[in-house]
C-alpha atoms as a PDB file:
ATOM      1  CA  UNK A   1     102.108  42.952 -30.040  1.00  0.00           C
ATOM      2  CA  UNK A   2      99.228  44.550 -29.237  1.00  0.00           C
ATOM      3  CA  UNK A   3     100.740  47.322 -26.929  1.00  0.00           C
ATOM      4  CA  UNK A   4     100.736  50.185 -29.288  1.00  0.00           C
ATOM      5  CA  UNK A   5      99.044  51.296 -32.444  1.00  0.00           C
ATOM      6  CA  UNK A   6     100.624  49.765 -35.553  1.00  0.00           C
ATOM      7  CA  UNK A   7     102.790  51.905 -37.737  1.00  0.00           C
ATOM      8  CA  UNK A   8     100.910  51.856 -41.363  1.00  0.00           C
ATOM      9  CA  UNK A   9     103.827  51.455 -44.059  1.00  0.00           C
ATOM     10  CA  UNK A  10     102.732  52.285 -47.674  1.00  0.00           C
ATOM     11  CA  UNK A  11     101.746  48.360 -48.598  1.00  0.00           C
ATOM     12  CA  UNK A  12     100.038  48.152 -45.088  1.00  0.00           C
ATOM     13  CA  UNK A  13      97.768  50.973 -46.013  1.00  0.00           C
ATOM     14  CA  UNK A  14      96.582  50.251 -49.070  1.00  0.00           C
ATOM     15  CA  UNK A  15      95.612  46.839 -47.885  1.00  0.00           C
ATOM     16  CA  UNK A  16      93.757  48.738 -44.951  1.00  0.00           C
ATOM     17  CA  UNK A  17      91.746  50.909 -47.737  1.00  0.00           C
ATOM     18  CA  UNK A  18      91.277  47.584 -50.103  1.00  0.00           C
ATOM     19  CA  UNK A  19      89.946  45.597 -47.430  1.00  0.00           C
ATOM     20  CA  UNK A  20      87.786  48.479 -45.742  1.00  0.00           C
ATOM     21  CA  UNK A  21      87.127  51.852 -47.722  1.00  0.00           C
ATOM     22  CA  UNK A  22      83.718  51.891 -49.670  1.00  0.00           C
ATOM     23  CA  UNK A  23      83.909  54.976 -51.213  1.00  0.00           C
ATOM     24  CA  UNK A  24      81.137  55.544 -53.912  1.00  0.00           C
ATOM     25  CA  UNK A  25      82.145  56.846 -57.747  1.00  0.00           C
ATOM     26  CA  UNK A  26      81.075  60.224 -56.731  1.00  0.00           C
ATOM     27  CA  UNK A  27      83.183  60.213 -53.665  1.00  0.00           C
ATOM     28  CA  UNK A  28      86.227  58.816 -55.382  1.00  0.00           C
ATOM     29  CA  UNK A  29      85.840  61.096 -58.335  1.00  0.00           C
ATOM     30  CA  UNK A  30      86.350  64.460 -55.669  1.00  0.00           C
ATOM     31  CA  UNK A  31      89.169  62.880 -53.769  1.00  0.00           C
ATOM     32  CA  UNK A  32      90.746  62.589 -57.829  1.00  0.00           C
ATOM     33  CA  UNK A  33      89.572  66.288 -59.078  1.00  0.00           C
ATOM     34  CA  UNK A  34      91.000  67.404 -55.276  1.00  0.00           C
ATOM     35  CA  UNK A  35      94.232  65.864 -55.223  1.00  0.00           C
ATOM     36  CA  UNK A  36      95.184  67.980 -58.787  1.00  0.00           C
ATOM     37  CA  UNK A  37      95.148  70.809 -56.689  1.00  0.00           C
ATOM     38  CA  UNK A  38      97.944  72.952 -55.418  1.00  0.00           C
ATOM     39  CA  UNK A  39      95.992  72.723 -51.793  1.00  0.00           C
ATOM     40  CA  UNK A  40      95.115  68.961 -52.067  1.00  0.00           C
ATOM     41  CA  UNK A  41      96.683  68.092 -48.315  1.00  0.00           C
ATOM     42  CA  UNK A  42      93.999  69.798 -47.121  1.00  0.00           C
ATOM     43  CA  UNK A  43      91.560  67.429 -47.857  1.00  0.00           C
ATOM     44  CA  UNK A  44      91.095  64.837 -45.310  1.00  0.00           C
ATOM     45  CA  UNK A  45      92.134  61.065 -46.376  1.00  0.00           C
ATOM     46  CA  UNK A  46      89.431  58.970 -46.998  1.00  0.00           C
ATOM     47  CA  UNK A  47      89.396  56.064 -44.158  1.00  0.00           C
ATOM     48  CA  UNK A  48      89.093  59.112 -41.687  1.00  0.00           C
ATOM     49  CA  UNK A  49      85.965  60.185 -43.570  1.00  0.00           C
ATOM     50  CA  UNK A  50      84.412  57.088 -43.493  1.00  0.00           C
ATOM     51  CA  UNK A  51      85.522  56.481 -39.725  1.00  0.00           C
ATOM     52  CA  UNK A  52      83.126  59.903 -38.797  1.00  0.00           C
ATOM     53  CA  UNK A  53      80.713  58.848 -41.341  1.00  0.00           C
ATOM     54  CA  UNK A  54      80.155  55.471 -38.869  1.00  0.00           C
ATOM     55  CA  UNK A  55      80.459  58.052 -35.977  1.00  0.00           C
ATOM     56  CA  UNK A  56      77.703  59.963 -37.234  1.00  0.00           C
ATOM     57  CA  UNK A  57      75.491  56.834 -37.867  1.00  0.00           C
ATOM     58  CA  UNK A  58      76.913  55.399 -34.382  1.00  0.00           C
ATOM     59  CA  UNK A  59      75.386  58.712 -32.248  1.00  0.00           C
ATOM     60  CA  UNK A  60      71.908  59.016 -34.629  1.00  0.00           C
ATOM     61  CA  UNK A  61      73.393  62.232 -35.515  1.00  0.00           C
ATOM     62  CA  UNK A  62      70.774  64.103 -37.707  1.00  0.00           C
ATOM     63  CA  UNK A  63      72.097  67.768 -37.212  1.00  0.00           C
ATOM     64  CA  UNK A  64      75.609  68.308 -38.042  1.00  0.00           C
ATOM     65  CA  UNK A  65      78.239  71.383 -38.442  1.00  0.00           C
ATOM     66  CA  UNK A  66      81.769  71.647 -40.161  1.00  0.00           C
ATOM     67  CA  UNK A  67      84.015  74.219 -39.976  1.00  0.00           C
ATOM     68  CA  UNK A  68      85.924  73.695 -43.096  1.00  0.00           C
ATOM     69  CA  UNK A  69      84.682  72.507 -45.607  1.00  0.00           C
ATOM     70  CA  UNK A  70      87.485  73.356 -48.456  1.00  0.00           C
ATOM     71  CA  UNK A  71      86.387  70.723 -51.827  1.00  0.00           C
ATOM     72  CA  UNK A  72      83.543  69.218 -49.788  1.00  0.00           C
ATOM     73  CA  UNK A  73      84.648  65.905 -49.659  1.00  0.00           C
ATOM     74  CA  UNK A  74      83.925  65.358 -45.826  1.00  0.00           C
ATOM     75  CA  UNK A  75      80.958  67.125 -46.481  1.00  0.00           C
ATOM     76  CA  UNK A  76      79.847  64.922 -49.101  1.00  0.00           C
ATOM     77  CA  UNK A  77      80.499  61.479 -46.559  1.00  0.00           C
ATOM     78  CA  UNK A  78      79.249  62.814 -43.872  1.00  0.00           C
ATOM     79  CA  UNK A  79      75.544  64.119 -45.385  1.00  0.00           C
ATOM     80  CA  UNK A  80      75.470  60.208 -46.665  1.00  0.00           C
ATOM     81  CA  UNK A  81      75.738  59.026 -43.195  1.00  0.00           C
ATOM     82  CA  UNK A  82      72.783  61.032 -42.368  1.00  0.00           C
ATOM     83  CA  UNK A  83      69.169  60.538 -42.527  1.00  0.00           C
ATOM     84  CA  UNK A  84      66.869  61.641 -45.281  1.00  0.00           C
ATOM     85  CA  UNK A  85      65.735  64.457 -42.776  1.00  0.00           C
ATOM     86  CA  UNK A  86      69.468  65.204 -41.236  1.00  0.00           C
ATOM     87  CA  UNK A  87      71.055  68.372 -41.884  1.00  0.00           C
ATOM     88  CA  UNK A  88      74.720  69.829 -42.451  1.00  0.00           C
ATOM     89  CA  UNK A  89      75.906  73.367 -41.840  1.00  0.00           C
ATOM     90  CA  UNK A  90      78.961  73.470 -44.089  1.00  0.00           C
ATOM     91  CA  UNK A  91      81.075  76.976 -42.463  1.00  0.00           C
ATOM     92  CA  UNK A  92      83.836  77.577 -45.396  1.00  0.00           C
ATOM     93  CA  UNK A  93      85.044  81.382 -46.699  1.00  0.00           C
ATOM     94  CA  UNK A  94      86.258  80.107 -50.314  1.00  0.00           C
ATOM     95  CA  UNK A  95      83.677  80.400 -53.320  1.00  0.00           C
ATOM     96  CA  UNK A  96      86.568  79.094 -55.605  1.00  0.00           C
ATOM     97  CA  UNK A  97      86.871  75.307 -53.647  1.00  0.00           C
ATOM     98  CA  UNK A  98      83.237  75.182 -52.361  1.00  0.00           C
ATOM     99  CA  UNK A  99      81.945  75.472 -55.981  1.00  0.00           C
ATOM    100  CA  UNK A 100      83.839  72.291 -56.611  1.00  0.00           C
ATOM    101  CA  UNK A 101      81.926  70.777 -53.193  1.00  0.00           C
ATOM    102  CA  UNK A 102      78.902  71.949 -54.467  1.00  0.00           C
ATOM    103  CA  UNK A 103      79.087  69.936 -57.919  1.00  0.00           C
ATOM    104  CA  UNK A 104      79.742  66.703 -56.255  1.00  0.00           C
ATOM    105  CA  UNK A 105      76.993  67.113 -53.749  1.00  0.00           C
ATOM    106  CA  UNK A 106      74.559  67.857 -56.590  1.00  0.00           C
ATOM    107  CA  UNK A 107      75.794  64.396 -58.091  1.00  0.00           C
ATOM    108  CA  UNK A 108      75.551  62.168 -54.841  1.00  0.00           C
ATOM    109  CA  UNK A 109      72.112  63.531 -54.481  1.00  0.00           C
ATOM    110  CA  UNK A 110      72.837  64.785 -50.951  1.00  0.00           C
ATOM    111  CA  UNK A 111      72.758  68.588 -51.902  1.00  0.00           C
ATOM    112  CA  UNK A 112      69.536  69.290 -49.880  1.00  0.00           C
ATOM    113  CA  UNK A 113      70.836  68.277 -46.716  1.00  0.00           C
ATOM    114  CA  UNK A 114      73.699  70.969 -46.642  1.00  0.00           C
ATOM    115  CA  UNK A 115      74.045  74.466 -45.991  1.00  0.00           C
ATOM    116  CA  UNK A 116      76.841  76.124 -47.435  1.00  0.00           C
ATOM    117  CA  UNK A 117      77.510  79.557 -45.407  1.00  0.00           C
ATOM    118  CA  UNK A 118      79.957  81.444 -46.910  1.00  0.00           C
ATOM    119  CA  UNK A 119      81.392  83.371 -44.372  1.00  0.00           C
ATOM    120  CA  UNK A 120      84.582  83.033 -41.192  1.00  0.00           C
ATOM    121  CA  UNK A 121      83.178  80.252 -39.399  1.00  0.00           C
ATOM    122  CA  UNK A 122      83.208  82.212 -35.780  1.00  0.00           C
ATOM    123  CA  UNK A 123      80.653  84.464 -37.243  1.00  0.00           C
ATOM    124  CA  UNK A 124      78.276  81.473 -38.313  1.00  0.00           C
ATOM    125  CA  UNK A 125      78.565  79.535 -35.211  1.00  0.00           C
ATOM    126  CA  UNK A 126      78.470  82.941 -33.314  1.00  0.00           C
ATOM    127  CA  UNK A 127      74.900  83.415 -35.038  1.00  0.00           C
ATOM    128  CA  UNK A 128      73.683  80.105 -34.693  1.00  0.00           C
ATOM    129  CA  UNK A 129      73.846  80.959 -31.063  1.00  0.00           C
ATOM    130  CA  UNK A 130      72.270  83.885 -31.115  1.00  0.00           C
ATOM    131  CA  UNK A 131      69.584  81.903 -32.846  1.00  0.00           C
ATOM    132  CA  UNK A 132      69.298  79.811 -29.601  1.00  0.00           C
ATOM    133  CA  UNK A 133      70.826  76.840 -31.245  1.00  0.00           C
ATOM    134  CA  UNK A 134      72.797  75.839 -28.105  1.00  0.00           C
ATOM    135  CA  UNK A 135      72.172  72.087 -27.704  1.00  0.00           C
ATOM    136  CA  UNK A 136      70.585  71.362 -30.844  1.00  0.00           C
ATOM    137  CA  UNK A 137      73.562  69.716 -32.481  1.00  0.00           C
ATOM    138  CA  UNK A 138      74.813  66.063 -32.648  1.00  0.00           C
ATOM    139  CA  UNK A 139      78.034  66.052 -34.242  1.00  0.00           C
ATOM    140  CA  UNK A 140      80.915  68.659 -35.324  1.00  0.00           C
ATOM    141  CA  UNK A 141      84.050  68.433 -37.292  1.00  0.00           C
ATOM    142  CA  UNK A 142      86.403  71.517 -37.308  1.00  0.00           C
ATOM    143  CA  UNK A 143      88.994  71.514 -39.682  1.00  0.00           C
ATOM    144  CA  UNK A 144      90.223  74.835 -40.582  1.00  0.00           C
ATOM    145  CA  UNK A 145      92.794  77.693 -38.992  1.00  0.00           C
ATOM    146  CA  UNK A 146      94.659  76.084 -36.340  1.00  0.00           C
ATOM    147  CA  UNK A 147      94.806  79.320 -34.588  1.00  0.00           C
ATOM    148  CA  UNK A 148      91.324  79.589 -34.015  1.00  0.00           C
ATOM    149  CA  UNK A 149      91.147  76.277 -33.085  1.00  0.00           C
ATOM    150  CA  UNK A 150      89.812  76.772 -29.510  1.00  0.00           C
ATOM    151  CA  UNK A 151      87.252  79.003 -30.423  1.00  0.00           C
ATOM    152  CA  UNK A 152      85.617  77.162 -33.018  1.00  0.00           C
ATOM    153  CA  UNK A 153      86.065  74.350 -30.376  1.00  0.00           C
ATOM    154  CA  UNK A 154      84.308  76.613 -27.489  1.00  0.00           C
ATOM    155  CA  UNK A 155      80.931  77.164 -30.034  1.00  0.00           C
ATOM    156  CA  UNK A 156      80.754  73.751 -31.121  1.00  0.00           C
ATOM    157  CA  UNK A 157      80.547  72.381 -27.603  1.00  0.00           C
ATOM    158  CA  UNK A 158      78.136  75.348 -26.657  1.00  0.00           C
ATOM    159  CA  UNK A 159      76.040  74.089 -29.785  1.00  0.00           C
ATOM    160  CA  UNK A 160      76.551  70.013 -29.052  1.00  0.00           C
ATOM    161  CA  UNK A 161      73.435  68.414 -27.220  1.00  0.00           C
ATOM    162  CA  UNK A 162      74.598  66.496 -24.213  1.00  0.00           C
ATOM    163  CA  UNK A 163      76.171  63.273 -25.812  1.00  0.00           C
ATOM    164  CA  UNK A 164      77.215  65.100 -29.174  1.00  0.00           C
ATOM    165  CA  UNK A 165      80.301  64.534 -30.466  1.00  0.00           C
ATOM    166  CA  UNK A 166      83.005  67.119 -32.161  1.00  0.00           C
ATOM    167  CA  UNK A 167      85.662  65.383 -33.909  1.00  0.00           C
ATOM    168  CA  UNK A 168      88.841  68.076 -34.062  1.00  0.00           C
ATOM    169  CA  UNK A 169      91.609  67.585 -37.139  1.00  0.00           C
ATOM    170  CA  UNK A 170      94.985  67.357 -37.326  1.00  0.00           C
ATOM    171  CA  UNK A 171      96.049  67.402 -33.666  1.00  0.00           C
ATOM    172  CA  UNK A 172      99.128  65.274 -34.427  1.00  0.00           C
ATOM    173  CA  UNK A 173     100.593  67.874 -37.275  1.00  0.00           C
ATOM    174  CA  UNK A 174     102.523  65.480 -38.795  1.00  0.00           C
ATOM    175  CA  UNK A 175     103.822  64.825 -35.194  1.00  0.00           C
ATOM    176  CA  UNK A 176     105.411  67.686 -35.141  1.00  0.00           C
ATOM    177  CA  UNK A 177     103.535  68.463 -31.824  1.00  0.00           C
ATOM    178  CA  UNK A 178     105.893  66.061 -30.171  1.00  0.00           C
ATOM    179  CA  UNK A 179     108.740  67.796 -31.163  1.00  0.00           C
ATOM    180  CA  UNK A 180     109.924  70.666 -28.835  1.00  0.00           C
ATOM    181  CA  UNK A 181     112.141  72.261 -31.162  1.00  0.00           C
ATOM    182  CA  UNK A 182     109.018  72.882 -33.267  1.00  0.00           C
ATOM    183  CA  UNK A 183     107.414  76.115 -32.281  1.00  0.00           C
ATOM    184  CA  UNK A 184     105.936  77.264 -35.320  1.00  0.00           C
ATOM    185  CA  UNK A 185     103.125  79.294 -34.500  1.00  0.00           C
ATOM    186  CA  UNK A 186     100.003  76.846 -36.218  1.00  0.00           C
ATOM    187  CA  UNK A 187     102.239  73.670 -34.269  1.00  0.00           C
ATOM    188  CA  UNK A 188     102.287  75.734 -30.906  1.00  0.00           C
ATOM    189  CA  UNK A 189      98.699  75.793 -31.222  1.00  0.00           C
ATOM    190  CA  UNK A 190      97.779  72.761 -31.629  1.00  0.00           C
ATOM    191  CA  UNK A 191      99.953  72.044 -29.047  1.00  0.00           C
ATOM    192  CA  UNK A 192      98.475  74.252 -26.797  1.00  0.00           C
ATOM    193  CA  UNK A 193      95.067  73.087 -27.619  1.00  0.00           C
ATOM    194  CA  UNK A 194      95.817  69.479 -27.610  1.00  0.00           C
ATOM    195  CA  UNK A 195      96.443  70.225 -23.403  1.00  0.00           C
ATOM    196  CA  UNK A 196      93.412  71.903 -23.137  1.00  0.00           C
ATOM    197  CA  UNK A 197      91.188  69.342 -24.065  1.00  0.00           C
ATOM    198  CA  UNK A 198      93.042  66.598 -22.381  1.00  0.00           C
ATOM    199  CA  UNK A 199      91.961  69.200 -19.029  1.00  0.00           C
ATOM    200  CA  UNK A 200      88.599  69.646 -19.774  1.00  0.00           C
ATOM    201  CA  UNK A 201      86.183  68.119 -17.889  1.00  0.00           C
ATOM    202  CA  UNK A 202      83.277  68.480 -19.718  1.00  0.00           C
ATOM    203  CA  UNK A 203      84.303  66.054 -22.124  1.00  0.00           C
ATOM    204  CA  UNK A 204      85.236  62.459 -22.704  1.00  0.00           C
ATOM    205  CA  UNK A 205      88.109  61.958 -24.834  1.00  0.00           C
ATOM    206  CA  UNK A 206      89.710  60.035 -27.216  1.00  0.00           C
ATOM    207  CA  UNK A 207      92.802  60.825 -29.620  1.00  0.00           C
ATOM    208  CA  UNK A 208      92.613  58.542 -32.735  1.00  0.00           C
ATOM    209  CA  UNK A 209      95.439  58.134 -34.712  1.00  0.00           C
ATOM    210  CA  UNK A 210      94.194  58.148 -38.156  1.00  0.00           C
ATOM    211  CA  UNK A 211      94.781  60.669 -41.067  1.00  0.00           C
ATOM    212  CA  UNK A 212      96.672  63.511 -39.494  1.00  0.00           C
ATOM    213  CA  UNK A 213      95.049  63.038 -35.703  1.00  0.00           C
ATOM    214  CA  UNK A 214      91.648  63.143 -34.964  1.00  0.00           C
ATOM    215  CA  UNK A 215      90.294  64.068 -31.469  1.00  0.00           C
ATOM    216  CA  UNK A 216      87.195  63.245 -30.385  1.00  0.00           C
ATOM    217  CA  UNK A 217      85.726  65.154 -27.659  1.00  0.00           C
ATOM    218  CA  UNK A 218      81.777  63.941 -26.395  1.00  0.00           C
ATOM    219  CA  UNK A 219      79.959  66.546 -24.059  1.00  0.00           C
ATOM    220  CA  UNK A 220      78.752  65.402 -21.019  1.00  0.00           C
ATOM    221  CA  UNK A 221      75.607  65.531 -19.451  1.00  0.00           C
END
């Protein structure tokens, strides 16, 4: 015992959320107006939003970015980890599932700490950039086209303050990353990025098994 992370069976997960997950109403009501949707695996699950939620309170983050945002449920955790001042740049191209985000922050009360930009999520990091916001972040979460993956990874860390923190989704892909006969093109880049950061030395690492693979990558000094 003790060698390896657990395998979670069905009964051994649902004790993990009784026991830990403190979602409010608000929260709990997206995750149930989300998972009626035809795009509902998109949304992350809800211990790994409260795990970057503690992250964010963890670092003292009080600048934060994601890069897709889809119903705004990470979003919504997230800006509730942060202080009254804190801000969140949500980067998401869909009016349709961002008007549902936007609803739910209204309710949690936590609207005026996010900024939706509606537009590809290269072009709004690109700009913050150009607006000399290199350094200025704490925390980023990138969740969106796996192909682009390394890019939005490449502005984040431009963006991240020494010490800030950019938590990357779904590097395990169902573990179909460990699978050589798998070489779809969204698994082949994962894969590909997955190696990348595990060579980058401007980072610290860590690859958490939890939801659908989280890494966590921490700029250094």
């Amino acid at each position: 015992m003790g060698k390896r992370t657990l395998e979670l069976n069905e009964r051994l997960y649902d004790y993990l959320l009784a026991v830990s997950l403190r979602d409010t109403p608000v929260q709990a009501a997206l995750r149930a107006e989300t998972d009626q949707l035809e795009m509902a695996r998109m949304q992350v699950s809800a211990d790994q939003a409260q795990f970057m939620a503690l992250l964010v309170k963890l670092i003292g983050a009080r600048r934060v970015i994601e890069v897709g945002t889809f119903t705004g449920y990470s979003a919504l955790t997230l800006a509730q980890a942060l202080p009254d001042d804190g801000r969140l740049i949500a980067c998401d191209v869909s009016k349709e599932w961002t008007d549902i985000a936007k609803r739910y922050w209204q309710q949690a009360g936590v609207a005026d700490k996010i900024e939706l930009r509606l537009a590809p999520a290269l072009e709004t990091l690109d700009t913050l950039i150009a607006d000399r916001q290199g350094a200025h972040f704490d925390f980023a979460f990138i969740d969106a086209d796996k192909q682009n993956q390394r890019n939005y990874y490449e502005r984040c860390l431009e963006l991240m303050r020494p010490g800030g923190l950019i938590a990357v989704d779904n590097v395990l892909w169902g573990g179909s990353v460990a699978d050589p006969e798998n070489n779809q093109d969204d698994t082949r880049a994962i894969r590909d990025f997955n190696e990348f950061v595990y060579q980058d030395t401007r980072v610290d690492i860590s690859l958490v098994p939890i939801g659908d693979g989280v890494t966590l990558a921490r700029k250094r000094a």
